[in-house]
Protein backbone atom coordinates (compact mmCIF):
# COMPACT_ATOMS: atom_id res chain seq x y z
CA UNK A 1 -38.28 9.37 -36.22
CA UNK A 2 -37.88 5.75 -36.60
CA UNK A 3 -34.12 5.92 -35.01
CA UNK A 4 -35.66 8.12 -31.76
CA UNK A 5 -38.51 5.44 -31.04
CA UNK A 6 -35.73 2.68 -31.22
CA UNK A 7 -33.57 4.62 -28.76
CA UNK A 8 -36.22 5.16 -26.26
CA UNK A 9 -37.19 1.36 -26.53
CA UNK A 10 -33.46 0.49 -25.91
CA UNK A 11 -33.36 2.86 -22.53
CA UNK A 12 -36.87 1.03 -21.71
CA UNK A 13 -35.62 -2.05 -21.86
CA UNK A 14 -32.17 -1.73 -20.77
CA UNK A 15 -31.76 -2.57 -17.01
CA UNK A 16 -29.01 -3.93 -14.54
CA UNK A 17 -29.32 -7.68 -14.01
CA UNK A 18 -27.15 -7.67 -11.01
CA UNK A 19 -29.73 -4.98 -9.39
CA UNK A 20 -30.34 -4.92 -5.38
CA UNK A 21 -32.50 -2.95 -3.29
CA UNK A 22 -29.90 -0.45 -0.88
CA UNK A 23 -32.50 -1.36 2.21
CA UNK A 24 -31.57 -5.04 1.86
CA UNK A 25 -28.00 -5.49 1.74
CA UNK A 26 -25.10 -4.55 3.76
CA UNK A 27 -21.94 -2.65 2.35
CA UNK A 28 -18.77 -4.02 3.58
CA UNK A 29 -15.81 -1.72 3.75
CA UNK A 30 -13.27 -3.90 5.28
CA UNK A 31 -13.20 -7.85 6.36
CA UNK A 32 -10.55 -9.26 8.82
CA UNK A 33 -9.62 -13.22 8.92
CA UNK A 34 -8.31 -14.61 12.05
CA UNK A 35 -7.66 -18.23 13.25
CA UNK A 36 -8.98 -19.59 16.27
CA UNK A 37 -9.45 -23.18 17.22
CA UNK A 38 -8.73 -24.31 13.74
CA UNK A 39 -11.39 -22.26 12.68
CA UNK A 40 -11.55 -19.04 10.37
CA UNK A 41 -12.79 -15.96 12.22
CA UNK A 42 -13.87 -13.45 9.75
CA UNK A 43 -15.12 -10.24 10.77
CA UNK A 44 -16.58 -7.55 8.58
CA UNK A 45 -16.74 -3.98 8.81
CA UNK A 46 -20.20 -2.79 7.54
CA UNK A 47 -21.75 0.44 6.53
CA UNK A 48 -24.15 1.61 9.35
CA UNK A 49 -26.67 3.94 8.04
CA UNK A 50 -27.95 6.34 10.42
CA UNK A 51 -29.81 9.76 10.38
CA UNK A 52 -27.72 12.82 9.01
CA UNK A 53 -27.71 14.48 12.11
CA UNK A 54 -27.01 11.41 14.49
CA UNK A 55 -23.04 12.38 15.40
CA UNK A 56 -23.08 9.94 18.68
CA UNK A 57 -22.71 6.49 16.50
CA UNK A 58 -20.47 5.06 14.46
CA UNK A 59 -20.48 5.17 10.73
CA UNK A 60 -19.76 1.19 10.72
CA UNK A 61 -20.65 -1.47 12.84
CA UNK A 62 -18.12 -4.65 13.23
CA UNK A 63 -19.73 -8.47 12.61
CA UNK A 64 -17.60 -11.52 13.05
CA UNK A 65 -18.23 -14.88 12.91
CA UNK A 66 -16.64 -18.36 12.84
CA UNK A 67 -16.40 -21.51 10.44
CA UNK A 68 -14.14 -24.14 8.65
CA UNK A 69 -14.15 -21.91 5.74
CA UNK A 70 -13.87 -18.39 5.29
CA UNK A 71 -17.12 -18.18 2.91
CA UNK A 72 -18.85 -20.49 5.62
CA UNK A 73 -17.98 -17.42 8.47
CA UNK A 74 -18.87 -14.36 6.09
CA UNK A 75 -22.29 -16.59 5.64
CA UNK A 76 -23.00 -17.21 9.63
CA UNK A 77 -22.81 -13.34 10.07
CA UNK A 78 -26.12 -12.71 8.28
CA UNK A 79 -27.39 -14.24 11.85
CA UNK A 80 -26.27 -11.07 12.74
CA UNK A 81 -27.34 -9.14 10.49
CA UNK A 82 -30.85 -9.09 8.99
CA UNK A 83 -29.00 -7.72 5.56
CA UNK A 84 -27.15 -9.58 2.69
CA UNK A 85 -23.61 -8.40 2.93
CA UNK A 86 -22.37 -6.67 -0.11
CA UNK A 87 -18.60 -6.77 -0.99
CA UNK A 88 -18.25 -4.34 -4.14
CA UNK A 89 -17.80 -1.28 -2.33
CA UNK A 90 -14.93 -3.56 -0.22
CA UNK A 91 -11.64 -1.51 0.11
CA UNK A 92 -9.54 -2.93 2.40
CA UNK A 93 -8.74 -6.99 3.15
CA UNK A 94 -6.84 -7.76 6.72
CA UNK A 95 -5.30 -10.97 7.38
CA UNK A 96 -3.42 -12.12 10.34
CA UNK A 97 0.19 -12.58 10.33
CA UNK A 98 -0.67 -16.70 11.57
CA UNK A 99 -3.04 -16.61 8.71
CA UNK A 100 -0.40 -15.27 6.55
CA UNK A 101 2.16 -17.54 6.99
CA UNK A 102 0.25 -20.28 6.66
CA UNK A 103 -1.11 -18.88 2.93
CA UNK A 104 -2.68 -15.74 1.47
CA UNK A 105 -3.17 -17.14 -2.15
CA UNK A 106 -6.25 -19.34 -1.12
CA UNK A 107 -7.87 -16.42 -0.10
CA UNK A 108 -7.06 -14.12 -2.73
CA UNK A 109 -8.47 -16.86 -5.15
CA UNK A 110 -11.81 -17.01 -2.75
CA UNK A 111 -12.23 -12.84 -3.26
CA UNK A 112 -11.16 -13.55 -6.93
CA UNK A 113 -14.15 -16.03 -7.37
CA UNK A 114 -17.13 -13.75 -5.74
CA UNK A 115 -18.29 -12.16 -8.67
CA UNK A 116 -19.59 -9.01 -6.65
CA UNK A 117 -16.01 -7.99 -6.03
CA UNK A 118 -13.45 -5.69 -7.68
CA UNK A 119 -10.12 -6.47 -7.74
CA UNK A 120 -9.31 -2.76 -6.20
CA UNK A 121 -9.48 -3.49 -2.81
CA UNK A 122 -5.67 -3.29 -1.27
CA UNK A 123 -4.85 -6.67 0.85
CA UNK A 124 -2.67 -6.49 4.25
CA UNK A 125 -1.13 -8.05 6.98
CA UNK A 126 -2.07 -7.05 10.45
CA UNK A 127 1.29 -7.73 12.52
CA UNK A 128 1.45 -8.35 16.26
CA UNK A 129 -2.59 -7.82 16.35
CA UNK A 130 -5.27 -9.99 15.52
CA UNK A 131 -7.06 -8.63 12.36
CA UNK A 132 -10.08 -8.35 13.39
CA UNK A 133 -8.68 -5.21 15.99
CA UNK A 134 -7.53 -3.64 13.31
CA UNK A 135 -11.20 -3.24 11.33
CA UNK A 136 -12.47 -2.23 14.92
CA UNK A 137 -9.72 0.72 15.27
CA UNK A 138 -11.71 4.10 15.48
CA UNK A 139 -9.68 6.88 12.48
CA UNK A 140 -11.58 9.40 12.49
CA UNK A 141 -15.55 10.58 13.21
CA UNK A 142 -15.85 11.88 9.88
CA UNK A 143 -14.82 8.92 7.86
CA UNK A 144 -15.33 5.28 7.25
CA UNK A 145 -12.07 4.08 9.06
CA UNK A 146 -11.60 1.45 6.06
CA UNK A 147 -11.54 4.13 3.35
CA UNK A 148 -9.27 6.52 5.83
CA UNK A 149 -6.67 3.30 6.11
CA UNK A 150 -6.49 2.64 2.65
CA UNK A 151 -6.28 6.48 1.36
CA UNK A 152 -3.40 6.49 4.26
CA UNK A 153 -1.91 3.45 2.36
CA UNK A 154 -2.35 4.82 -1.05
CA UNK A 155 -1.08 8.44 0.20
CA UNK A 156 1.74 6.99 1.85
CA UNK A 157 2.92 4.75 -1.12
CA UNK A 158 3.03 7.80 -3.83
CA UNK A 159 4.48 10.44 -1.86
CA UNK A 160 7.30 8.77 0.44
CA UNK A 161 7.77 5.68 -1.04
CA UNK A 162 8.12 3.62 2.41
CA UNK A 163 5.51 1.56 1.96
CA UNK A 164 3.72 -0.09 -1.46
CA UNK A 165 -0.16 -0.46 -2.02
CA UNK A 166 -1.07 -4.33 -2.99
CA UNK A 167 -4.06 -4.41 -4.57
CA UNK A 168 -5.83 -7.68 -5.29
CA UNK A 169 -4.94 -7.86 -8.88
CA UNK A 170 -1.25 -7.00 -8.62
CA UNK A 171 -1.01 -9.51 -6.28
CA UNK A 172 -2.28 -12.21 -8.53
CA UNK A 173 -0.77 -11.35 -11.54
CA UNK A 174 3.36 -11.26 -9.72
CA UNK A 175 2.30 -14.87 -8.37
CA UNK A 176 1.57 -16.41 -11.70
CA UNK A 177 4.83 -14.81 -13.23
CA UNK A 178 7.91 -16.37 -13.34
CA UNK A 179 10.71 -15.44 -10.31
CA UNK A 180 8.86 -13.09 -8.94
CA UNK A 181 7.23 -12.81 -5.78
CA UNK A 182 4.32 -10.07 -4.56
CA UNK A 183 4.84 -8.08 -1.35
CA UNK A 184 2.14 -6.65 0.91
CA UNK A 185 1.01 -4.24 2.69
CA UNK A 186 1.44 -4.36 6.70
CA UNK A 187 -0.71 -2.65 9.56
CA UNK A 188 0.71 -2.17 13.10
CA UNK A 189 -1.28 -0.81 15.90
CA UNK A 190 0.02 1.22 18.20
CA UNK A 191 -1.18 1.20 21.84
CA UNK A 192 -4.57 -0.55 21.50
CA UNK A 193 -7.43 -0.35 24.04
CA UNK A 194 -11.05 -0.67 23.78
CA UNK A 195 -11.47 2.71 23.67
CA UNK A 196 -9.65 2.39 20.55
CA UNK A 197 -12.26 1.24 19.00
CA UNK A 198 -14.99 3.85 19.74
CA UNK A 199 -15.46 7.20 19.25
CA UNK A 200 -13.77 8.62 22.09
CA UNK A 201 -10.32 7.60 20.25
CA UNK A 202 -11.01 10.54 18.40
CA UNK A 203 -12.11 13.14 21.08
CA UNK A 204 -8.50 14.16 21.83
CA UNK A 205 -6.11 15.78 18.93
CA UNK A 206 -3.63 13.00 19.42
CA UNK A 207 -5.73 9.71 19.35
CA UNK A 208 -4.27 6.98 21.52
CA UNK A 209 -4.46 3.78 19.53
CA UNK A 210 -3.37 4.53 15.82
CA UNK A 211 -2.92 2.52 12.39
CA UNK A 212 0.86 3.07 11.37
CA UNK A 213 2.68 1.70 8.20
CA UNK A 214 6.66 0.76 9.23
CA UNK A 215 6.84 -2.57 7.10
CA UNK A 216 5.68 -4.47 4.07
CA UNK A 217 5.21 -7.95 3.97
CA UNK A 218 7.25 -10.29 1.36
CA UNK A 219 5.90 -13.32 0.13
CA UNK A 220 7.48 -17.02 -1.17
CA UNK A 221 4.81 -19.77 -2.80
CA UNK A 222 1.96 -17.11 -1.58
CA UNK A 223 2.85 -17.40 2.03
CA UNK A 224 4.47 -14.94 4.14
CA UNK A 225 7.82 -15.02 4.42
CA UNK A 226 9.28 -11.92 6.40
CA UNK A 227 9.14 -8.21 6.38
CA UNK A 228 10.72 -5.18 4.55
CA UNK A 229 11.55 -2.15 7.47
CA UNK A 230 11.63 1.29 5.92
CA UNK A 231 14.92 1.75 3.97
CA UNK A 232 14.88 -2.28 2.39
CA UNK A 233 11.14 -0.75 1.36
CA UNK A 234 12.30 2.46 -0.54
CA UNK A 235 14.92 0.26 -2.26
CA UNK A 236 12.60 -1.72 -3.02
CA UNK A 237 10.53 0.75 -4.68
CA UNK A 238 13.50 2.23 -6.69
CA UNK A 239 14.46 -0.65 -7.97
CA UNK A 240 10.54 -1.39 -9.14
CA UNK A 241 10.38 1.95 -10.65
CA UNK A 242 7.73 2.80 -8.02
CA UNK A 243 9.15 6.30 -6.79
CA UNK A 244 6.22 9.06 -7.21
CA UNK A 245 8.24 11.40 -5.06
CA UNK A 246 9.39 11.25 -2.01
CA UNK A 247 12.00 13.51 0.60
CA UNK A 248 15.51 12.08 1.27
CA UNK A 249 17.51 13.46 4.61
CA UNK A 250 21.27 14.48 3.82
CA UNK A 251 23.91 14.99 6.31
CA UNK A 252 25.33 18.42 5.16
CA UNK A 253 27.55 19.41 8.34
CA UNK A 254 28.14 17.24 11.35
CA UNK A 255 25.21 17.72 13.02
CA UNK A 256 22.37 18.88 10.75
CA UNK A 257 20.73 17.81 7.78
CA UNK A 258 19.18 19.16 4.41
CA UNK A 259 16.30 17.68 2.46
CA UNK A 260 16.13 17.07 -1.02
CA UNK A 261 12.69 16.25 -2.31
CA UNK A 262 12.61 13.37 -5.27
CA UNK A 263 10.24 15.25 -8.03
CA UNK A 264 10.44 12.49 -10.46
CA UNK A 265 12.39 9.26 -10.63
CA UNK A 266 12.92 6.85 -13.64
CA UNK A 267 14.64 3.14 -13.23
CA UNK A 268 15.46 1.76 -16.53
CA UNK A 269 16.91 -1.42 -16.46
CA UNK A 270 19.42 -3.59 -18.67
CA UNK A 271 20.57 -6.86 -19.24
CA UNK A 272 23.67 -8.20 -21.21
CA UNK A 273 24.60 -11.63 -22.07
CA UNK A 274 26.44 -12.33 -19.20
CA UNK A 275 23.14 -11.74 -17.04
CA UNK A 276 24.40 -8.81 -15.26
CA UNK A 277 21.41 -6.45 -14.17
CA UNK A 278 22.15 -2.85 -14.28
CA UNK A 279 19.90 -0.83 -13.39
CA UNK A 280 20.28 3.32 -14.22
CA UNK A 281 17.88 5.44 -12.11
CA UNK A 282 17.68 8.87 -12.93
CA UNK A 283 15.97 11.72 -10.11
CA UNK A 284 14.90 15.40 -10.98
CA UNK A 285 15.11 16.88 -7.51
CA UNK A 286 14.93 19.97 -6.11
CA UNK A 287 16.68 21.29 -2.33
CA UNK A 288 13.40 21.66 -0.15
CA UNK A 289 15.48 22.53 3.28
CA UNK A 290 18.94 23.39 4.04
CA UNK A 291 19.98 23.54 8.28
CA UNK A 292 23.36 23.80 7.68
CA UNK A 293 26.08 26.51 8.41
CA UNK A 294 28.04 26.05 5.24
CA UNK A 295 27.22 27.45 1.91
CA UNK A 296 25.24 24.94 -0.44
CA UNK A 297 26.88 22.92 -2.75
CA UNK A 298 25.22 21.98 -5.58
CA UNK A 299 27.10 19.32 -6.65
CA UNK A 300 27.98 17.73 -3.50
CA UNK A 301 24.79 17.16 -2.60
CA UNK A 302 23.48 15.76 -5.72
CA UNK A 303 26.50 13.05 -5.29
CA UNK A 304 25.52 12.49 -1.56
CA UNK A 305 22.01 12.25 -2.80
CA UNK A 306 22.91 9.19 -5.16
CA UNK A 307 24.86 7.50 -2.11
CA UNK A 308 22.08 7.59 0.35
CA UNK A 309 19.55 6.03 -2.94
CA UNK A 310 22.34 3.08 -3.54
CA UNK A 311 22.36 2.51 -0.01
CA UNK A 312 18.07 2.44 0.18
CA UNK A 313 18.93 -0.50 -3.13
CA UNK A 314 21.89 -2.08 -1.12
CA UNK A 315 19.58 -3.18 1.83
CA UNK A 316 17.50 -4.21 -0.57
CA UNK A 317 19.71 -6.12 -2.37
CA UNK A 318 21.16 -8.04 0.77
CA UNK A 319 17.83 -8.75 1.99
CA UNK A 320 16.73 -10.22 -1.29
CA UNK A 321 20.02 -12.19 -1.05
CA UNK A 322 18.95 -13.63 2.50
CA UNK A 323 15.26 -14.38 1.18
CA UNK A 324 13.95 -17.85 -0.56
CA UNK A 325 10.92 -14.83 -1.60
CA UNK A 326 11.91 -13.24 -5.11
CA UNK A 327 10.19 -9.79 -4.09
CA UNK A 328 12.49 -7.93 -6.58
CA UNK A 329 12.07 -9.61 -9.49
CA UNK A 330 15.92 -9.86 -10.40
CA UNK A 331 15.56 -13.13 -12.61
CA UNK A 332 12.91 -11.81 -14.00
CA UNK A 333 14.45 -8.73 -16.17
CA UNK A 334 16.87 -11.58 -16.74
CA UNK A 335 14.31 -14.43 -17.98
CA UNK A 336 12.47 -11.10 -20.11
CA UNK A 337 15.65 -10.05 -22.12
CA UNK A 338 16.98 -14.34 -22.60
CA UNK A 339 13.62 -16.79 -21.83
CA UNK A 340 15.99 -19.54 -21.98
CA UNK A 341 17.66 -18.10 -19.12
CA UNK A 342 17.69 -20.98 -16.37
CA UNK A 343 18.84 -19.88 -12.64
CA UNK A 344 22.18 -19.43 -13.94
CA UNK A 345 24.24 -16.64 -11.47
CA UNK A 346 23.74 -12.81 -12.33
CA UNK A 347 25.45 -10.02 -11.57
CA UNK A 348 23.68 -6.84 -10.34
CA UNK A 349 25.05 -3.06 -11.18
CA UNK A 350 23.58 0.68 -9.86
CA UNK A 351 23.50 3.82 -11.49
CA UNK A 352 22.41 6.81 -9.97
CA UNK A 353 22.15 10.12 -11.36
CA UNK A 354 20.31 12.91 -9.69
CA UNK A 355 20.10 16.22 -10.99
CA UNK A 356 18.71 19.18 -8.38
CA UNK A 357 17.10 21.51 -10.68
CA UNK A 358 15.80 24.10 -7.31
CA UNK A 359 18.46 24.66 -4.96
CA UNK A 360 15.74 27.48 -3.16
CA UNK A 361 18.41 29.92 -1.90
CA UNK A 362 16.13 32.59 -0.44
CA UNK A 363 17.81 35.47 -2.62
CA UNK A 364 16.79 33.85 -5.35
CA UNK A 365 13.06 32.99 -4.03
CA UNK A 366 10.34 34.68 -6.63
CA UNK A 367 7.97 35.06 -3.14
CA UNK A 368 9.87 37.95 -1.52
CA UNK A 369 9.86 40.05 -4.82
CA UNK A 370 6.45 41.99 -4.74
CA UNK A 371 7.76 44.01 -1.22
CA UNK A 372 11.49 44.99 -3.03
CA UNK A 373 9.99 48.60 -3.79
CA UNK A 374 8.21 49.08 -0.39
């Protein structure tokens, strides 16, 4: 008896400290940071709460404001808003590609110091468009267009492996390390107008102004430095062990193609004593599609399979070579294995195995085999 009356006292008692009423504060989804005049324009993306059955308005509602600091701007918008904004439910960062070069690590630390904030949120680079467009882009009427961008982002990371998701605490935690460098995530938008940014983007099946993914962002001393296009991205993400699965296009007669889907990829990595990197990546794959007039060949296209992943590495590779930015990490598998290791030069080596384990050939499919006695 004794132990019940102590547990109901403890649920009595217990309570959240950091407790606020929903009617008084703002949820921010997404924030933007622009420069203009020398100033910090910040706008945030906010929750709008509205009736059920209310389909005609938006399910956010855009606030921006300037100042000399970033904190200073996301303050001045409560003169917009008669709510306290609220950043844990905050999902998505945007920062301008001026804003960018000139230093992302000062505000990482400022979203690393608000105490309301997770460190889940995934930080990009808006390139070509101010930020602040970007946050105001209609995705889609059913959705909060910060949430749709980021599951987008997080969709498009694990299953084609042409972008990568930076998330607040990744970020971080490759600055602080020894030579290596973060990369980020970038946002283009295609064909912007203002009705881009309200509902009527999404009255037609094909929206006019879209989000699209087609680089990520590398970084040196928490600035950024350049960009990663598509293929220097997948090497990228071989090399880091990143590859979820993903579909590779191989030329299988002169004209058409075949596509063999990665179902699991491992990169283990080694280093010997004369600091030469090799790296032995290792695919279970399976033929998804197969356009060509020739009969399949198992073999061949395994081995045309592991050219078309060294060449993914091999752009890679040179644009790490042409880069101050150590987004690969390459010293750093060295400086793991021998800490005393000191800039000396290194050598770098690719393995590639890939082993297609489902070649589909349709006389062989298990689908067709309930009509074989009809």
């Amino acid at each position: 008896m004794k132990k019940i009356i102590i547990l109901v006292l403890c649920l009595l008692l217990t309570g959240c400290y950091n407790y606020k009423e929903l009617n008084k504060i703002a949820i921010v989804s997404s924030i933007s940071i622009d420069k203009k005049d020398n100033k910090y324009l910040v706008g945030a993306q906010v929750l709008n709460v509205k009736p059920k059955d209310d389909s005609n308005s938006s399910n956010v509602i855009v606030y921006e404001e300037e100042g000399k600091t970033i904190e200073e701007a996301l303050r001045n918008i409560t003169k917009k808003s008669n709510k306290k904004l609220y950043g844990g439910h905050l999902s998505k960062l945007v920062i301008s590609e001026e804003v960018a070069k000139d230093g992302i690590i000062d505000i990482v630390d400022l979203f690393q110091r608000l105490p309301e904030i997770k460190d889940e949120f995934t930080i990009t680079i808006s390139k070509g468009i101010d930020a602040n467009k970007v946050i105001k882009v209609m995705t889609s009427p059913e959705s909060i267009p910060a949430d749709f961008v980021k599951n987008v982002i997080d969709s498009a990371d694990v299953d084609s492996a042409i972008t990568h998701s930076s998330k607040l605490d990744e970020f971080v935690s490759y600055y602080l390390k020894k030579y290596i460098d973060p990369v980020i995530t970038v946002l283009e938008v295609k064909d912007y107008d203002k009705d881009g940014t309200t509902l009527k983007n999404n009255e037609s099946t094909y929206p006019k102004t879209k989000i699209v993914l087609d680089y990520v962002g590398i970084t040196y001393k928490g600035k950024l430095e350049s960009y990663l296009n598509k293929d220097e991205t997948i090497g990228y993400n071989f090399i880091r062990d990143n590859i979820d699965q993903m579909v590779i296009p191989i030329k299988c007669d002169k004209d058409n193609y075949a596509s063999i889907s990665i179902l699991n990829s491992k990169t283990k990595v080694k280093v010997d004593k004369n600091y030469t990197i090799t790296f032995n990546i290792e695919n279970k794959s399976a033929l998804n599609e197969y356009n060509c007039k020739n009969n399949i060949n198992k073999n061949k296209l395994e081995k045309d399979t592991n050219k078309m992943i060294k060449k993914y590495i091999n752009k890679a590779l040179e644009k790490q070579d042409k880069s101050k930015s150590q987004f690969l990490g390459l010293k750093r598998y060295i400086y793991l294995k021998y800490p005393k290791y000191n800039n000396e030069e290194y050598k770098v080596k690719i393995k590639v195995k890939t082993n297609i384990t489902r070649t589909g050939e349709i006389n062989k499919s298990s689908k067709g085999e309930k009509y074989e006695d009809k």
